[in-house]
Protein backbone atom coordinates (compact mmCIF):
# COMPACT_ATOMS: atom_id res chain seq x y z
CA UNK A 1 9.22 -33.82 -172.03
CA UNK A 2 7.46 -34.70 -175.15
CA UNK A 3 6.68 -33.87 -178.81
CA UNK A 4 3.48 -33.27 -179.93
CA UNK A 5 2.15 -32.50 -183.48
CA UNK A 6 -1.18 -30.50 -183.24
CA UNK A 7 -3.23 -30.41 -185.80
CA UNK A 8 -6.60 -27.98 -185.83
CA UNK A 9 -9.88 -27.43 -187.84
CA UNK A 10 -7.76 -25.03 -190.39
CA UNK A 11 -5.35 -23.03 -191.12
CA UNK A 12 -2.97 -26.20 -192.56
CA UNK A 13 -2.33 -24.86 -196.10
CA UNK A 14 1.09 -22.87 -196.44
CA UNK A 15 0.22 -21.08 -199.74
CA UNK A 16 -0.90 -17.90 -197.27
CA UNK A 17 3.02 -18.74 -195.12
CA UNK A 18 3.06 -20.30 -192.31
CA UNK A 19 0.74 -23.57 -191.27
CA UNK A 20 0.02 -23.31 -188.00
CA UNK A 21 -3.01 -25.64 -188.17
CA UNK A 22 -0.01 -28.35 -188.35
CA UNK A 23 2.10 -26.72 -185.15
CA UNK A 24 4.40 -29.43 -183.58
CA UNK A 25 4.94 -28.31 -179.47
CA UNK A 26 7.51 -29.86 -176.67
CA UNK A 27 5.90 -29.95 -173.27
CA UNK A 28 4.71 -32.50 -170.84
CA UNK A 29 0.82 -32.69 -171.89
CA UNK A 30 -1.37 -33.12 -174.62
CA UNK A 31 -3.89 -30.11 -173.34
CA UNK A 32 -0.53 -28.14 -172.42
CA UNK A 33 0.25 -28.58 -176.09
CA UNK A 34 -3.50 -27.49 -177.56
CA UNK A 35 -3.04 -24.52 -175.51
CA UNK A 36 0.07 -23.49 -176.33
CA UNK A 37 -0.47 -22.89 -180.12
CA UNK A 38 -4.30 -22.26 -179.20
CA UNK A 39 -3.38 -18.92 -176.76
CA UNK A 40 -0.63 -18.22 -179.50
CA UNK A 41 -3.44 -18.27 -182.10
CA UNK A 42 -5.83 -16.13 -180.14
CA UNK A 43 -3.26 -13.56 -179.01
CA UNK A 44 -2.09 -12.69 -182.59
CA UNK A 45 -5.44 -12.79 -184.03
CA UNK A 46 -5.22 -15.44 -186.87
CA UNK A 47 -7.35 -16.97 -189.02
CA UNK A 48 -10.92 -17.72 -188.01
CA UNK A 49 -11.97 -18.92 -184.87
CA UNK A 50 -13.62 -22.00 -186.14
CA UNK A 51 -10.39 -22.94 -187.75
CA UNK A 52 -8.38 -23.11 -184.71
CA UNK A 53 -10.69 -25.24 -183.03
CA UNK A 54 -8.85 -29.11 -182.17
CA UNK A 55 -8.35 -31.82 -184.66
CA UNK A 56 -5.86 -33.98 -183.47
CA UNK A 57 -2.91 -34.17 -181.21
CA UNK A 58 -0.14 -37.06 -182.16
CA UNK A 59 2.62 -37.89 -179.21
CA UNK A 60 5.70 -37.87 -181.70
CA UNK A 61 8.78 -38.64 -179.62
CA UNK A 62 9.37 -38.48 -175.76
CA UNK A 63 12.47 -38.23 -173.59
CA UNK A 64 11.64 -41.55 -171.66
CA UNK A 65 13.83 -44.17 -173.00
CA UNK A 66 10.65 -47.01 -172.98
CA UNK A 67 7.67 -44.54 -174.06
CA UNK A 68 4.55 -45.61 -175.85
CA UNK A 69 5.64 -43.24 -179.23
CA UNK A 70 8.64 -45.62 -179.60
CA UNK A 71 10.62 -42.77 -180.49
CA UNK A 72 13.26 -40.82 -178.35
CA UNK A 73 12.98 -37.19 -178.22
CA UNK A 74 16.86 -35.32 -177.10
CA UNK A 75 17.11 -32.14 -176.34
CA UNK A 76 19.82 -30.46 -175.86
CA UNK A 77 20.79 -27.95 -173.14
């Protein structure tokens, strides 16, 4: 598994609460990851549509010991 900070179009400032333009997400993919917050976006209806649109996705931390991040990831069961 990996960590993945997704960052979209919008919706980063947290003077309206939460930011969840800047969503981090554990799974195996980068598009697994989009999608996640994306479908979580578009289910509860916020913000614009044009805000939740992709900026960037950033591989934080995996749970491979040699991974390209350089960072380990532990999660605990």
């Amino acid at each position: 598994m990996k960590l993945y900070r997704v960052k979209l179009n919008g919706m980063t400032s947290k003077s309206s609460g939460t930011a969840y333009g800047d969503s981090y997400v554990v799974t195996d993919s980068p598009d697994k990851a989009y999608a996640t917050v994306r479908e979580f976006l578009d289910k509860e209806d916020l913000g614009f549509r044009h805000h939740r649109g992709l900026d960037v996705i950033e591989l934080l931390a995996d749970t491979y010991q040699y991974n390209e991040s350089r960072t380990m990831l532990f999660i605990q069961s």
